[in-house]
PDB file of N, CA and C in Angstrom:
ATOM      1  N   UNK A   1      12.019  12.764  27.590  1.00  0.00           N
ATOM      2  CA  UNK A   1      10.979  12.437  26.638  1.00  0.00           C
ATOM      3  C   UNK A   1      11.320  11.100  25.998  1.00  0.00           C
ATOM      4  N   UNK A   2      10.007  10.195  26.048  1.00  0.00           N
ATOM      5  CA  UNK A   2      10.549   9.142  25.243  1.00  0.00           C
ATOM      6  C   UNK A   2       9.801   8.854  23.688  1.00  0.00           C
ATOM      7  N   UNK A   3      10.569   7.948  23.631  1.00  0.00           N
ATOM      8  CA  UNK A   3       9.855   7.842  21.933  1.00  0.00           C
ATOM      9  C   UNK A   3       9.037   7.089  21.846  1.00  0.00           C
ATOM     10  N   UNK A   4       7.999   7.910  20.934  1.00  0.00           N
ATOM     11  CA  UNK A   4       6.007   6.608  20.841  1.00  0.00           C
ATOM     12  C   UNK A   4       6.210   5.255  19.770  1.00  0.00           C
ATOM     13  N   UNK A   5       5.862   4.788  19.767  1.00  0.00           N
ATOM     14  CA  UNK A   5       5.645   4.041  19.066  1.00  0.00           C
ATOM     15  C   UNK A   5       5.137   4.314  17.689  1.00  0.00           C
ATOM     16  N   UNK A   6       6.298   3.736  16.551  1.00  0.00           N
ATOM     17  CA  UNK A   6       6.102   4.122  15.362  1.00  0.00           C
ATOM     18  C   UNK A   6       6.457   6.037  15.164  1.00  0.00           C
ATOM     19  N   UNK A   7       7.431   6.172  15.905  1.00  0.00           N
ATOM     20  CA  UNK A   7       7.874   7.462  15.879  1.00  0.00           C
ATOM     21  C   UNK A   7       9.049   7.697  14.685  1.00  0.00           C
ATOM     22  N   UNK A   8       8.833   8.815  13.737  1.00  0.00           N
ATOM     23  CA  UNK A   8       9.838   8.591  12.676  1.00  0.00           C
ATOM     24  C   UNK A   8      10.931   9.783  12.668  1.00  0.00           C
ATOM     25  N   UNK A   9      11.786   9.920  11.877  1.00  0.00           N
ATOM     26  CA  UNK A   9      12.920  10.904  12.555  1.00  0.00           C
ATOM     27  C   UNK A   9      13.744  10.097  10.756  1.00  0.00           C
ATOM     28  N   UNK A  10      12.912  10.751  10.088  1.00  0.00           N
ATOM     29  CA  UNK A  10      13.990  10.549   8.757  1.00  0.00           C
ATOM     30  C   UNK A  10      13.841  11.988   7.882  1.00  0.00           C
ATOM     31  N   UNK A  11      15.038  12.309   7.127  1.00  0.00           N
ATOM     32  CA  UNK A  11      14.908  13.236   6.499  1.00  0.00           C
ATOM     33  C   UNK A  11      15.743  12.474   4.913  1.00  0.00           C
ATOM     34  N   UNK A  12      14.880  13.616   3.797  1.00  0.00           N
ATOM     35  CA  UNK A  12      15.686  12.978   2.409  1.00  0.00           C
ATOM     36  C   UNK A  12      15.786  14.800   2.084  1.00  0.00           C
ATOM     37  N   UNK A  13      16.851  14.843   1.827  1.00  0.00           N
ATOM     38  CA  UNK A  13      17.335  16.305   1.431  1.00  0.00           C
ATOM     39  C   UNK A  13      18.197  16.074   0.401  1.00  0.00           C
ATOM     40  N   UNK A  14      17.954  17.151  -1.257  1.00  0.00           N
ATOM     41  CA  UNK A  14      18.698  17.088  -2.032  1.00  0.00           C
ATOM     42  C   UNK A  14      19.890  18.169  -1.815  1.00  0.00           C
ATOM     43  N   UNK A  15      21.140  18.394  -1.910  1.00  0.00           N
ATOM     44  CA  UNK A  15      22.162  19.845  -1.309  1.00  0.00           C
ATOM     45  C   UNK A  15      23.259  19.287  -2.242  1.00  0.00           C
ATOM     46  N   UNK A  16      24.055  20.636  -1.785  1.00  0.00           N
ATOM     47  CA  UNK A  16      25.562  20.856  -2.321  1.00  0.00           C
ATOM     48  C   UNK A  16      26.240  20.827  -1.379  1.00  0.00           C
ATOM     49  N   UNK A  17      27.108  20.186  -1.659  1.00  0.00           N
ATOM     50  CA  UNK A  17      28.561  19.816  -0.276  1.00  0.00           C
ATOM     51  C   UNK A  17      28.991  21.318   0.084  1.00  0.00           C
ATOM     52  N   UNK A  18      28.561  21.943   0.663  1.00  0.00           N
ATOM     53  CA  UNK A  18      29.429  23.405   0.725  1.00  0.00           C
ATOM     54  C   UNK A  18      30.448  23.631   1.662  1.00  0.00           C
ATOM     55  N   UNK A  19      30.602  22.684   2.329  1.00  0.00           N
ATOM     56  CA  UNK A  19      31.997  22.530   3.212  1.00  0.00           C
ATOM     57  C   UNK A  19      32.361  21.384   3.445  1.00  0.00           C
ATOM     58  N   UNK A  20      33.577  20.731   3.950  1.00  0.00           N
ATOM     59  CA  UNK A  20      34.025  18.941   3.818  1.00  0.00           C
ATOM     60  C   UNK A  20      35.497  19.345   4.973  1.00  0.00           C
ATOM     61  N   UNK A  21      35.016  18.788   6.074  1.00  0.00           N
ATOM     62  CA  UNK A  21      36.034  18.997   6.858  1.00  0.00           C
ATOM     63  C   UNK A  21      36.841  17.859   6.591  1.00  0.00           C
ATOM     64  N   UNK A  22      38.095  17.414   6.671  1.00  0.00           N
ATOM     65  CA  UNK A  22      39.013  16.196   6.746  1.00  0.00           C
ATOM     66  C   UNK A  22      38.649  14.758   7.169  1.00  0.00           C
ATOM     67  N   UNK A  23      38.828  13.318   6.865  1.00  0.00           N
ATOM     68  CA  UNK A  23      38.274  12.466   7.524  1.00  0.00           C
ATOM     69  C   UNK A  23      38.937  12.672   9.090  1.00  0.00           C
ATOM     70  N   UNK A  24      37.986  11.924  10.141  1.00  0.00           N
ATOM     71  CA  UNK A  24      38.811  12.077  11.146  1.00  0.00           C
ATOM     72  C   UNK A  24      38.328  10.620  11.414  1.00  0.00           C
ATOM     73  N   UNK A  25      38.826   9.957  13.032  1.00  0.00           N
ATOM     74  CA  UNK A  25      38.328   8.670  13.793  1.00  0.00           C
ATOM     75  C   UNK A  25      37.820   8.875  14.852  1.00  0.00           C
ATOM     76  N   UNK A  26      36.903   8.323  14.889  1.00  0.00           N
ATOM     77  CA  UNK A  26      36.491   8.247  16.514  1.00  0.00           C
ATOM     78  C   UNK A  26      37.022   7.825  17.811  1.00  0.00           C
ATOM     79  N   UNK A  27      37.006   8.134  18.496  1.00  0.00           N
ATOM     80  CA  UNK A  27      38.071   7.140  20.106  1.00  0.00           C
ATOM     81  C   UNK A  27      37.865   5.883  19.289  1.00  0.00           C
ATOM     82  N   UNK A  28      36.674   5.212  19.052  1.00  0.00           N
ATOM     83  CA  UNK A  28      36.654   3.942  18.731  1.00  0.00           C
ATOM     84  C   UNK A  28      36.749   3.402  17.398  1.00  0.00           C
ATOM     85  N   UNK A  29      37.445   4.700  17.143  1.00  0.00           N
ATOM     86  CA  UNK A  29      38.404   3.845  15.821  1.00  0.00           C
ATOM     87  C   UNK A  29      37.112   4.142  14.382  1.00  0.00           C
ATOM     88  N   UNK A  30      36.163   4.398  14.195  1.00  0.00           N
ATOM     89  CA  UNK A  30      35.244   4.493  13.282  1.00  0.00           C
ATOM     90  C   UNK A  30      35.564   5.781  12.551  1.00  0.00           C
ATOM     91  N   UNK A  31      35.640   5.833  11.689  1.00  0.00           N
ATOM     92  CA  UNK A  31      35.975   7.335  10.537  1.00  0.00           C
ATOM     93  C   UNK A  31      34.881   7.958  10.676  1.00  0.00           C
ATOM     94  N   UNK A  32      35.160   9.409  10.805  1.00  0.00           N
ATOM     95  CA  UNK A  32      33.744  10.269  10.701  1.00  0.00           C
ATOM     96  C   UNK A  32      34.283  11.552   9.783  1.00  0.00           C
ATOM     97  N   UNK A  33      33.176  12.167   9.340  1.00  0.00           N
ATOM     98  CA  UNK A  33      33.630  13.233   8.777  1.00  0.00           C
ATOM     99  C   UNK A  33      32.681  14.552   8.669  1.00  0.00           C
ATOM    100  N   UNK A  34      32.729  15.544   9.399  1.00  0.00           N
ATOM    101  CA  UNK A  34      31.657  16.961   9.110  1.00  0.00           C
ATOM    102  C   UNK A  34      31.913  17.935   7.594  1.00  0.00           C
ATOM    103  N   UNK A  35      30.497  17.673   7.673  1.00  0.00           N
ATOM    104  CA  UNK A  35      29.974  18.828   6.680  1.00  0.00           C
ATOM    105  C   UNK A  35      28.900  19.732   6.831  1.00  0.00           C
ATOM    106  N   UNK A  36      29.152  20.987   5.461  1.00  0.00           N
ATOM    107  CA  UNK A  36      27.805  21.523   5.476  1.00  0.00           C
ATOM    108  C   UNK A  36      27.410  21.261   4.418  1.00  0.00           C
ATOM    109  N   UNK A  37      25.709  21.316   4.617  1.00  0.00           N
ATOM    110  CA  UNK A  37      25.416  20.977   3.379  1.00  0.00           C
ATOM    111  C   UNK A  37      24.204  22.676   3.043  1.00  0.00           C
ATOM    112  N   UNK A  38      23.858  22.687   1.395  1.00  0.00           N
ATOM    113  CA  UNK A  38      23.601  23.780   1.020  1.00  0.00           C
ATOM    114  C   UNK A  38      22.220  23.259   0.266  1.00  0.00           C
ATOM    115  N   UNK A  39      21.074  23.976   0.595  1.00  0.00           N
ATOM    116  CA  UNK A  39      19.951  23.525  -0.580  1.00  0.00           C
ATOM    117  C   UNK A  39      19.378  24.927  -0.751  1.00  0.00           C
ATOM    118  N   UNK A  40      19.107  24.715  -1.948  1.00  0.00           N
ATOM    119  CA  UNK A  40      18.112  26.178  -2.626  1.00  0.00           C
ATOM    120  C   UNK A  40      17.032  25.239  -3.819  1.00  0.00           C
ATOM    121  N   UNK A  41      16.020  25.500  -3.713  1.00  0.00           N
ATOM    122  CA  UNK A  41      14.677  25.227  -4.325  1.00  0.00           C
ATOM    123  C   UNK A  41      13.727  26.608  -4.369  1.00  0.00           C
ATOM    124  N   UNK A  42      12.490  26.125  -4.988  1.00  0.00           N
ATOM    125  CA  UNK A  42      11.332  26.651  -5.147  1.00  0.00           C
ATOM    126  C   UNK A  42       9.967  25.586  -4.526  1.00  0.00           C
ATOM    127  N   UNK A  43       9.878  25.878  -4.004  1.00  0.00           N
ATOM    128  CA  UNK A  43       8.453  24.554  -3.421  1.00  0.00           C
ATOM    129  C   UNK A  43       7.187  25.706  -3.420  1.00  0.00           C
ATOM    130  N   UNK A  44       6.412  24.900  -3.182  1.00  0.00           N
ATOM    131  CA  UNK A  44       4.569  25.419  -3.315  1.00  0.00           C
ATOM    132  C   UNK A  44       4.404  25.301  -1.666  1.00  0.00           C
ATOM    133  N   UNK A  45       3.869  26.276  -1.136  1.00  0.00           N
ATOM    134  CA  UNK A  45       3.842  26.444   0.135  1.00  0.00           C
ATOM    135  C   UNK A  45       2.081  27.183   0.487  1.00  0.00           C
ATOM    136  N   UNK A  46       1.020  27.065   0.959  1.00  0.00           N
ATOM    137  CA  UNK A  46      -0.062  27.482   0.748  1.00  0.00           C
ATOM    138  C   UNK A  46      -0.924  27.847  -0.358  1.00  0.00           C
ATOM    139  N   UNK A  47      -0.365  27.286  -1.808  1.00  0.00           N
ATOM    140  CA  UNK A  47      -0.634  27.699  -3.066  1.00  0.00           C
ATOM    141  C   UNK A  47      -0.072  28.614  -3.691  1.00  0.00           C
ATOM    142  N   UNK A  48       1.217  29.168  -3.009  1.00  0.00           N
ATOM    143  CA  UNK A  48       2.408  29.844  -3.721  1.00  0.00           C
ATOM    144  C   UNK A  48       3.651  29.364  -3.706  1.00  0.00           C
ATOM    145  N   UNK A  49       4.384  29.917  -4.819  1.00  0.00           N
ATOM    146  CA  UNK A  49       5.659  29.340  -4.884  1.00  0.00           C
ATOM    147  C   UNK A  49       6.847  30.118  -3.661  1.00  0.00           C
ATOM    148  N   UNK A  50       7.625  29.453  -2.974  1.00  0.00           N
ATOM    149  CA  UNK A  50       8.345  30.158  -2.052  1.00  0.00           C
ATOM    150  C   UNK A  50       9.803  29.414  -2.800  1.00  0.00           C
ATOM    151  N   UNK A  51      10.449  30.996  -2.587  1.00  0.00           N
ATOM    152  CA  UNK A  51      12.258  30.266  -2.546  1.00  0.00           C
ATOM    153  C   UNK A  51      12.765  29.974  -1.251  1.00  0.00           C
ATOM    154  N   UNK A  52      13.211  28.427  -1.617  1.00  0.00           N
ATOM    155  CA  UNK A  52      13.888  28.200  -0.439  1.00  0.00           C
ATOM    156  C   UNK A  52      15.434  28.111  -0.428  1.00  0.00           C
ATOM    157  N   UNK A  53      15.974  28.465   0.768  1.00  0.00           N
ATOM    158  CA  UNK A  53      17.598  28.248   1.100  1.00  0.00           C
ATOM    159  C   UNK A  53      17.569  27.545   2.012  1.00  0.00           C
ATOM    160  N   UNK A  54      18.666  26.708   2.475  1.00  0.00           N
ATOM    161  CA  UNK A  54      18.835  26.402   3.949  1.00  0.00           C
ATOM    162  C   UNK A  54      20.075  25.684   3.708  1.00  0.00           C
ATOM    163  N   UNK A  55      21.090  26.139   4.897  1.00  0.00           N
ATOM    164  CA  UNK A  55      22.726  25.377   4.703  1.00  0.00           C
ATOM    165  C   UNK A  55      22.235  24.744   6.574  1.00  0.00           C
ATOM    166  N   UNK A  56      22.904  23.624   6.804  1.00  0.00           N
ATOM    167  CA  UNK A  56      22.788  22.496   7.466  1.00  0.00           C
ATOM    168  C   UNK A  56      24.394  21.816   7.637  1.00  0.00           C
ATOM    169  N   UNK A  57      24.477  21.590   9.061  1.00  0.00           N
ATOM    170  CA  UNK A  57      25.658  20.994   9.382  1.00  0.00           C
ATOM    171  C   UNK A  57      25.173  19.517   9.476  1.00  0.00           C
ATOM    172  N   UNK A  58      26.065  18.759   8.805  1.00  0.00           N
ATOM    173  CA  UNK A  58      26.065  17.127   8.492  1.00  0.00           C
ATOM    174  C   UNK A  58      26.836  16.141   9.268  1.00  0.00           C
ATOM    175  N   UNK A  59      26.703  15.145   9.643  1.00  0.00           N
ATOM    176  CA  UNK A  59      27.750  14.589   9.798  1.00  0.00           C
ATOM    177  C   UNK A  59      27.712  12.857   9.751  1.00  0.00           C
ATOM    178  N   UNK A  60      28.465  12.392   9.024  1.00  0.00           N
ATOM    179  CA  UNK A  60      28.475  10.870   8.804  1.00  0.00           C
ATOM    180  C   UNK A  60      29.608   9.862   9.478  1.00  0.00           C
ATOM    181  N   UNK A  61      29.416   8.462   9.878  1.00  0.00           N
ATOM    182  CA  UNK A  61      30.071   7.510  10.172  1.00  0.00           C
ATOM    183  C   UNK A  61      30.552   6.214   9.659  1.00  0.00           C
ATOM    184  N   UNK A  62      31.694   5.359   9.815  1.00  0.00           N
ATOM    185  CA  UNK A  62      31.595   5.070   8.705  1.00  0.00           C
ATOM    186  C   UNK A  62      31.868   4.515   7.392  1.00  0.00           C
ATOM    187  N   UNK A  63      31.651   3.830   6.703  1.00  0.00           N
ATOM    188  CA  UNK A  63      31.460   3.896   4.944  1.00  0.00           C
ATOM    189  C   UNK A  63      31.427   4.702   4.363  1.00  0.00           C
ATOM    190  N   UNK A  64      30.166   5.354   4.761  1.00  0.00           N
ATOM    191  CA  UNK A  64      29.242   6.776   4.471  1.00  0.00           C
ATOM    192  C   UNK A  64      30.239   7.701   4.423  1.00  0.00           C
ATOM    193  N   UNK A  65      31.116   7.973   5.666  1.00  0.00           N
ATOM    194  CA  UNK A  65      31.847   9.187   5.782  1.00  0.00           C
ATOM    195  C   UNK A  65      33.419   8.661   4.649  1.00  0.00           C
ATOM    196  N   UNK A  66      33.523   7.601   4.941  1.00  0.00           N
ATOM    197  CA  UNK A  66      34.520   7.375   3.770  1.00  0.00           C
ATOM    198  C   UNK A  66      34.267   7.817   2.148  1.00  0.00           C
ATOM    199  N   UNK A  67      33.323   7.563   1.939  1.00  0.00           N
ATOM    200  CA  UNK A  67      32.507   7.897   0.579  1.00  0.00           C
ATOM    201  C   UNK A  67      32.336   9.208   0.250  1.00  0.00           C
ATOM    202  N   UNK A  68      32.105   9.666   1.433  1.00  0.00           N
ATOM    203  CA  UNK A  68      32.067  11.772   1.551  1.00  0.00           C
ATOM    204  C   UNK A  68      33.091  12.242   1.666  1.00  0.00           C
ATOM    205  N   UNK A  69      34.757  11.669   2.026  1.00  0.00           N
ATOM    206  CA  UNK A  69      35.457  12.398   1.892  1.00  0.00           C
ATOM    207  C   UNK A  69      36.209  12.688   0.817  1.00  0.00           C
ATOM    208  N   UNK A  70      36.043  11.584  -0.498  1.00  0.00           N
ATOM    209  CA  UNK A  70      36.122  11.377  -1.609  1.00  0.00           C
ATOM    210  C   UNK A  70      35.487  12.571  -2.797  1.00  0.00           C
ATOM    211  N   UNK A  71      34.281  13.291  -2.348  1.00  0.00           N
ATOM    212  CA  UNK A  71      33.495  14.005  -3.041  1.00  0.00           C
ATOM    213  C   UNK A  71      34.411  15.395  -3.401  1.00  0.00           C
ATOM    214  N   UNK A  72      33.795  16.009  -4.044  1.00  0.00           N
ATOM    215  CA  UNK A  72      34.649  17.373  -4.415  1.00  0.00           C
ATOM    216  C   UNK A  72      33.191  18.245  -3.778  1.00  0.00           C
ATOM    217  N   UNK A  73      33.417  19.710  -3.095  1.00  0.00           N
ATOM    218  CA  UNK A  73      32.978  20.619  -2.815  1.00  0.00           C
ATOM    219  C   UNK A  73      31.869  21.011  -4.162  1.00  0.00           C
ATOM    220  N   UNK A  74      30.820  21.827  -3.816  1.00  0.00           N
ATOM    221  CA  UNK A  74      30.051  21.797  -4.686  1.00  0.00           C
ATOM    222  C   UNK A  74      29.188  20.167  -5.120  1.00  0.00           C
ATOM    223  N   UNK A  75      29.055  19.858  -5.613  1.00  0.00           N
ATOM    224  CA  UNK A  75      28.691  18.644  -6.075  1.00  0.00           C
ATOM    225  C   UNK A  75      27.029  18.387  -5.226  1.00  0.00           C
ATOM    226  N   UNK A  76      26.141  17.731  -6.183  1.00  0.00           N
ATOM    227  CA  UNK A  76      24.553  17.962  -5.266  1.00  0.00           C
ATOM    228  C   UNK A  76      24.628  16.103  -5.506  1.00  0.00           C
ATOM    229  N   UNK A  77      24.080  15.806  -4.623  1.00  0.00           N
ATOM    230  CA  UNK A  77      23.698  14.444  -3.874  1.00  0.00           C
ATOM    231  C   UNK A  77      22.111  14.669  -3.110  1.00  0.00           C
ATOM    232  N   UNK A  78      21.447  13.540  -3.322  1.00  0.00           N
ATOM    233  CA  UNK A  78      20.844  13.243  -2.444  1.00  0.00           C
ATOM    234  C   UNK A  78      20.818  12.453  -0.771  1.00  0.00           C
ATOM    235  N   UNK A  79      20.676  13.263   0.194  1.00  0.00           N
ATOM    236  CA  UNK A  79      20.770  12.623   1.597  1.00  0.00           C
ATOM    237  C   UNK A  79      19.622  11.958   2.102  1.00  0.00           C
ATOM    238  N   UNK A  80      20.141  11.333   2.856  1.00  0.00           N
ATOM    239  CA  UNK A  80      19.262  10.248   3.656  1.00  0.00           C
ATOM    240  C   UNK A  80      19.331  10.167   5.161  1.00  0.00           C
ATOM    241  N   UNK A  81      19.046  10.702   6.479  1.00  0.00           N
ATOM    242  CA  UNK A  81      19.581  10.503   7.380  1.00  0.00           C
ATOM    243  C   UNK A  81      18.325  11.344   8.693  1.00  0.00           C
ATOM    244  N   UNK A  82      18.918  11.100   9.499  1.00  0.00           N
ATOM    245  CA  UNK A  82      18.051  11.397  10.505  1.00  0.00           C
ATOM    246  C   UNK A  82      18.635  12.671  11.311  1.00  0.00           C
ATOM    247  N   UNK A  83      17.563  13.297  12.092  1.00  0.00           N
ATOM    248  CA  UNK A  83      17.861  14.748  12.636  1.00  0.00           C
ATOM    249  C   UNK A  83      18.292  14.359  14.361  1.00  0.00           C
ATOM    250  N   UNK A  84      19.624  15.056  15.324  1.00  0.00           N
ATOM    251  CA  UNK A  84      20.136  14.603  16.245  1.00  0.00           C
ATOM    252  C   UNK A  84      20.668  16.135  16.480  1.00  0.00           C
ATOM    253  N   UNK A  85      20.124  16.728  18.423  1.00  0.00           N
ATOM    254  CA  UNK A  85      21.202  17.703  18.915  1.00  0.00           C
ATOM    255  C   UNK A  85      22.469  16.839  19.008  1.00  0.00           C
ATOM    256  N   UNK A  86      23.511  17.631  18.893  1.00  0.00           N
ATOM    257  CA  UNK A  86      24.976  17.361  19.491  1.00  0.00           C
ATOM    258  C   UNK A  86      24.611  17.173  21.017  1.00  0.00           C
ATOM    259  N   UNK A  87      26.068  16.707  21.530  1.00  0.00           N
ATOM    260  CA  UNK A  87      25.340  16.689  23.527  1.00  0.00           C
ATOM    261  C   UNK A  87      25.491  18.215  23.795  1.00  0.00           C
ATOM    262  N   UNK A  88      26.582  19.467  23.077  1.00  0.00           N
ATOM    263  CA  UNK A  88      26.959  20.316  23.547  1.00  0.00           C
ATOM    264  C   UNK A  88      25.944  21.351  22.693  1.00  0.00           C
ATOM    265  N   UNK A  89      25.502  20.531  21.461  1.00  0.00           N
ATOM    266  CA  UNK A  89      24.443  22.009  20.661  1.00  0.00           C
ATOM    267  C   UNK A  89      23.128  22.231  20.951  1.00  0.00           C
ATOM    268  N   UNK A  90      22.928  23.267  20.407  1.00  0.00           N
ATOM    269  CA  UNK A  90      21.634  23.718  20.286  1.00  0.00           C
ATOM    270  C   UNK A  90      20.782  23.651  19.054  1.00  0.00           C
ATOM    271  N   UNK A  91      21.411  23.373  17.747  1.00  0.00           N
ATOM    272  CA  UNK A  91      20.781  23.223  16.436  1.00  0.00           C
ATOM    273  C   UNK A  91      21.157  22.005  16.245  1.00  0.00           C
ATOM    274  N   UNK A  92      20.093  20.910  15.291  1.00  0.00           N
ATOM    275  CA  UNK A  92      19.972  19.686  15.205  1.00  0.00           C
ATOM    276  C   UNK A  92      21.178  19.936  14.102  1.00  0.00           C
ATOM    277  N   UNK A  93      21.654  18.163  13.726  1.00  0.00           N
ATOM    278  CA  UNK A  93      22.378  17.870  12.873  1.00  0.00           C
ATOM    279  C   UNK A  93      22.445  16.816  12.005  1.00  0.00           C
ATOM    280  N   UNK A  94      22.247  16.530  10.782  1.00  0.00           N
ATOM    281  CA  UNK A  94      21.601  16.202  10.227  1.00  0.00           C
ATOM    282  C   UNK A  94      22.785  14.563   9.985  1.00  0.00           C
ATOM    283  N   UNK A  95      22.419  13.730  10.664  1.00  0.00           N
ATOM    284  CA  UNK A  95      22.756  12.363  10.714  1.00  0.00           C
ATOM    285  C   UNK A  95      23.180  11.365   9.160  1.00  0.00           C
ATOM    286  N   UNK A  96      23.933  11.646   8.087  1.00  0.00           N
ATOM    287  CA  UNK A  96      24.079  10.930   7.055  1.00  0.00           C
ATOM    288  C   UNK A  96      24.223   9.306   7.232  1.00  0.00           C
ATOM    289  N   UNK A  97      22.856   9.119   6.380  1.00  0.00           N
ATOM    290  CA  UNK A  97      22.853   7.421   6.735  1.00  0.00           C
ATOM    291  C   UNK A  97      23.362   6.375   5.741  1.00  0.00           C
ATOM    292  N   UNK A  98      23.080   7.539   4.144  1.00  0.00           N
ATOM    293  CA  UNK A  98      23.362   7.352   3.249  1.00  0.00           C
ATOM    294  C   UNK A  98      23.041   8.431   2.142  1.00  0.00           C
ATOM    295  N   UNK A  99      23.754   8.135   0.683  1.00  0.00           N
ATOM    296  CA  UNK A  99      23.711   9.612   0.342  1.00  0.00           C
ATOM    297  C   UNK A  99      24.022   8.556  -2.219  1.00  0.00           C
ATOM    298  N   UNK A 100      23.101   8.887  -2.297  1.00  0.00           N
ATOM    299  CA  UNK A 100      23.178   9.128  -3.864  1.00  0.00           C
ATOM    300  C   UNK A 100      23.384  10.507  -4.584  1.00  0.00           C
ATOM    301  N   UNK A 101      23.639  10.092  -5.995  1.00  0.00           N
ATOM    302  CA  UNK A 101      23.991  11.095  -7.301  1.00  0.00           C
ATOM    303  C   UNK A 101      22.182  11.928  -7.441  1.00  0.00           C
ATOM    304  N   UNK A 102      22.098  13.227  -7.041  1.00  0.00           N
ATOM    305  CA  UNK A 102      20.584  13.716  -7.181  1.00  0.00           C
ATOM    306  C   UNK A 102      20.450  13.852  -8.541  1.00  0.00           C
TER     307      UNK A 102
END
């Protein structure tokens, strides 16, 4: 499948760090670092209010991932990043492109 023109692939998610694996490097030397991330809201969904949950595996490169390994567990940020299978998964993963104080 290829991509159309003007095809978008961004997500902004507010969460809680709920897991922070160690920095690591890439073969090519670039720092990366996995996480999960945790969101719970209330949104309006057909003219009712729905609770939402959803925990999400993260992962950044990097600056970005330098900056995330710094964070303490818990802690809510706003994300910025785009949605990507792994080559080996089956659930997308949520690409940190960048990330503020929510």
């Amino acid at each position: 499948m290829t991509s159309a023109a003007g095809a978008v692939n961004q997500l902004l998610l507010s969460a809680c760090i709920a897991e922070l694996a160690a920095l690591r490097f890439t073969p090519a030397g670039l720092p990366a670092i996995d996480l999960r991330l945790e969101h719970e809201s209330t949104l309006d969904e057909a003219g009712q209010a729905r609770q939402v949950k959803a925990a999400l595996k993260a992962v950044a490169f990097g600056s970005v991932a330098e900056r995330l390994a710094r964070q303490t567990l818990g802690s809510g940020w706003r994300f910025q990043g785009f949605l990507a299978n792994p080559r080996n998964g089956k659930h997308p993963v949520l690409h940190i492109t960048d990330f503020q104080q929510d």
